[in-house]
C-alpha atoms as a PDB file:
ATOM      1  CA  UNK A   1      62.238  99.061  84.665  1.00  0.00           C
ATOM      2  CA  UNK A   2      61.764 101.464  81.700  1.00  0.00           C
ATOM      3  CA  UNK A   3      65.784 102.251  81.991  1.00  0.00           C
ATOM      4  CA  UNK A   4      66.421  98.607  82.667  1.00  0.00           C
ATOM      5  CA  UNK A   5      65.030  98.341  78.801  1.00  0.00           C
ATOM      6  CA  UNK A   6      66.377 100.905  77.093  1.00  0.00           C
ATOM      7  CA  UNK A   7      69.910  99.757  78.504  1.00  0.00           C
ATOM      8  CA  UNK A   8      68.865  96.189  76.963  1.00  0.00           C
ATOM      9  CA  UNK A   9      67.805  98.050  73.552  1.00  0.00           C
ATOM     10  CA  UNK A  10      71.027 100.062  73.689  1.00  0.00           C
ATOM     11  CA  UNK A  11      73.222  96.642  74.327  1.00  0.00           C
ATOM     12  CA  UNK A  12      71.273  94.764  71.742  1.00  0.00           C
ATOM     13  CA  UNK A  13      71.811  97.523  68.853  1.00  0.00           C
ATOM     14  CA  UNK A  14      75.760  97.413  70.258  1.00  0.00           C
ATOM     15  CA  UNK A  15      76.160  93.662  69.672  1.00  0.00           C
ATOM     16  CA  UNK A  16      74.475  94.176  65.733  1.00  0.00           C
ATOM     17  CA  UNK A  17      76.807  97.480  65.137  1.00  0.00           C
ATOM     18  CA  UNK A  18      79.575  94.594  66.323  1.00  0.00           C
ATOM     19  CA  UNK A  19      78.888  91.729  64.269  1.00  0.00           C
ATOM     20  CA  UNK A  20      78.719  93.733  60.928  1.00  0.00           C
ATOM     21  CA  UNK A  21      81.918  95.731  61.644  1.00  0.00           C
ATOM     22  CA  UNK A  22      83.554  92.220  62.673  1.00  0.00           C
ATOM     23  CA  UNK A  23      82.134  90.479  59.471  1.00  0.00           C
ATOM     24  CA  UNK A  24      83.484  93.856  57.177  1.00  0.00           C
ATOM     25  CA  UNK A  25      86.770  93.256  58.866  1.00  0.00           C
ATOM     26  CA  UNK A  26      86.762  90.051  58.035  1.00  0.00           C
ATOM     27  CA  UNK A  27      85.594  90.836  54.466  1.00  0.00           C
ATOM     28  CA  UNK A  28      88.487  93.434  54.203  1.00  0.00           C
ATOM     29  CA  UNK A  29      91.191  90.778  54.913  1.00  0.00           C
ATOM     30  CA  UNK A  30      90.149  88.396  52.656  1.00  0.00           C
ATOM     31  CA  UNK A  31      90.303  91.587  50.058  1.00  0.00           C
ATOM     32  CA  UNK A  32      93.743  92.323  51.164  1.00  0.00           C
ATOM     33  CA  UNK A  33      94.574  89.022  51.451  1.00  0.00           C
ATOM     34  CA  UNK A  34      93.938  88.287  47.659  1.00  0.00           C
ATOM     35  CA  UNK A  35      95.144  91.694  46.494  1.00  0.00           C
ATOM     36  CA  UNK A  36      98.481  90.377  47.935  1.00  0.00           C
ATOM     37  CA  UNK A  37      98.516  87.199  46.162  1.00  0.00           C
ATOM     38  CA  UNK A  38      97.856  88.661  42.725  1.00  0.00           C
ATOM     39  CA  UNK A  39     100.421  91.505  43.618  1.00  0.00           C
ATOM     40  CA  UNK A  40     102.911  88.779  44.382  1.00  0.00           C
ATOM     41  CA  UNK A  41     101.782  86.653  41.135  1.00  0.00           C
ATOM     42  CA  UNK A  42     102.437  89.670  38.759  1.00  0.00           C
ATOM     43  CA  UNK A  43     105.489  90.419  40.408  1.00  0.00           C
ATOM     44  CA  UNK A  44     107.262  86.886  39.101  1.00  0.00           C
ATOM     45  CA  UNK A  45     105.957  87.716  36.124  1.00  0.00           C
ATOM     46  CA  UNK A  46     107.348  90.652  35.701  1.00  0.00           C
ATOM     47  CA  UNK A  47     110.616  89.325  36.644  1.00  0.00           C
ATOM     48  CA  UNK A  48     110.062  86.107  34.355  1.00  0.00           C
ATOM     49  CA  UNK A  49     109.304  88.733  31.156  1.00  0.00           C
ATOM     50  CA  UNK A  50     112.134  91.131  32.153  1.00  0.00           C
ATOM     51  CA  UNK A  51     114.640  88.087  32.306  1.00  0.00           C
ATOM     52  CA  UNK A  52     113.362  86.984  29.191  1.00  0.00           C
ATOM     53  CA  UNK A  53     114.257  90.640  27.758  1.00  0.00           C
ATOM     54  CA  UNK A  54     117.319  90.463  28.554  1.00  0.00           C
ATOM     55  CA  UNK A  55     118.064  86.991  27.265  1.00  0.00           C
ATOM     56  CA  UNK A  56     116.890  88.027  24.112  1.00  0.00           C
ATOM     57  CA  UNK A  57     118.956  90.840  22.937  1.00  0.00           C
ATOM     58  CA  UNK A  58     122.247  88.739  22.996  1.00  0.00           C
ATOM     59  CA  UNK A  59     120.189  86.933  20.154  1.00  0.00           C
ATOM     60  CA  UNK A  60     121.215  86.895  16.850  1.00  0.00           C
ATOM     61  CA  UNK A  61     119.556  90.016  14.593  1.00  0.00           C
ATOM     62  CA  UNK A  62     116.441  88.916  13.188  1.00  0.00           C
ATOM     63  CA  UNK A  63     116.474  89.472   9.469  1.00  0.00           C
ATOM     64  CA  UNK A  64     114.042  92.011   7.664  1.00  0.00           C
ATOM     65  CA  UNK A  65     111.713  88.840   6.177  1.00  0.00           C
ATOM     66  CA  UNK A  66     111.033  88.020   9.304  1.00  0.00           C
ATOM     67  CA  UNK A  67     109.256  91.148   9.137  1.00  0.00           C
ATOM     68  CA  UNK A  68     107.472  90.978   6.360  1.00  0.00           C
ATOM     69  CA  UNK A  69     103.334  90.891   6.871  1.00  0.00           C
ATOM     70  CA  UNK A  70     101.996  87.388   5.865  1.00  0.00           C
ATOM     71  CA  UNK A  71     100.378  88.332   2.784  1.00  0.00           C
ATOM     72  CA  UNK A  72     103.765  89.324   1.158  1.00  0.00           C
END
């Protein structure tokens, strides 16, 4: 009976060690998850500012008062 317990402790301290890996898991993928998203996010925008780059050096040159600080 005494080895019939100890298996039973053994199990029981199994299923906890379980659970909390399976809830970190699912902890981690919901990290990774979002990580992706914002990856993904900054991405476009990166592509959005380097397209807007580009579109704006076949501008016309800006002139030197345009320059100027605001207190001039």
């Amino acid at each position: 009976m005494a080895d019939t317990a100890r298996v039973d402790d053994r199990l029981d301290a199994l299923e906890v060690k379980a659970a909390f890996a399976e809830d970190l898991l699912e902890q981690l993928n919901l990290t990774v998850y979002r990580q992706q998203q914002q990856i993904e996010r900054l991405q476009r925008e990166l592509t959005e500012l380097r397209q807007q780059l580009s579109e704006g050096s076949g501008a016309a040159p800006r002139s030197l008062r345009d320059e100027l600080p605001p207190h001039y």
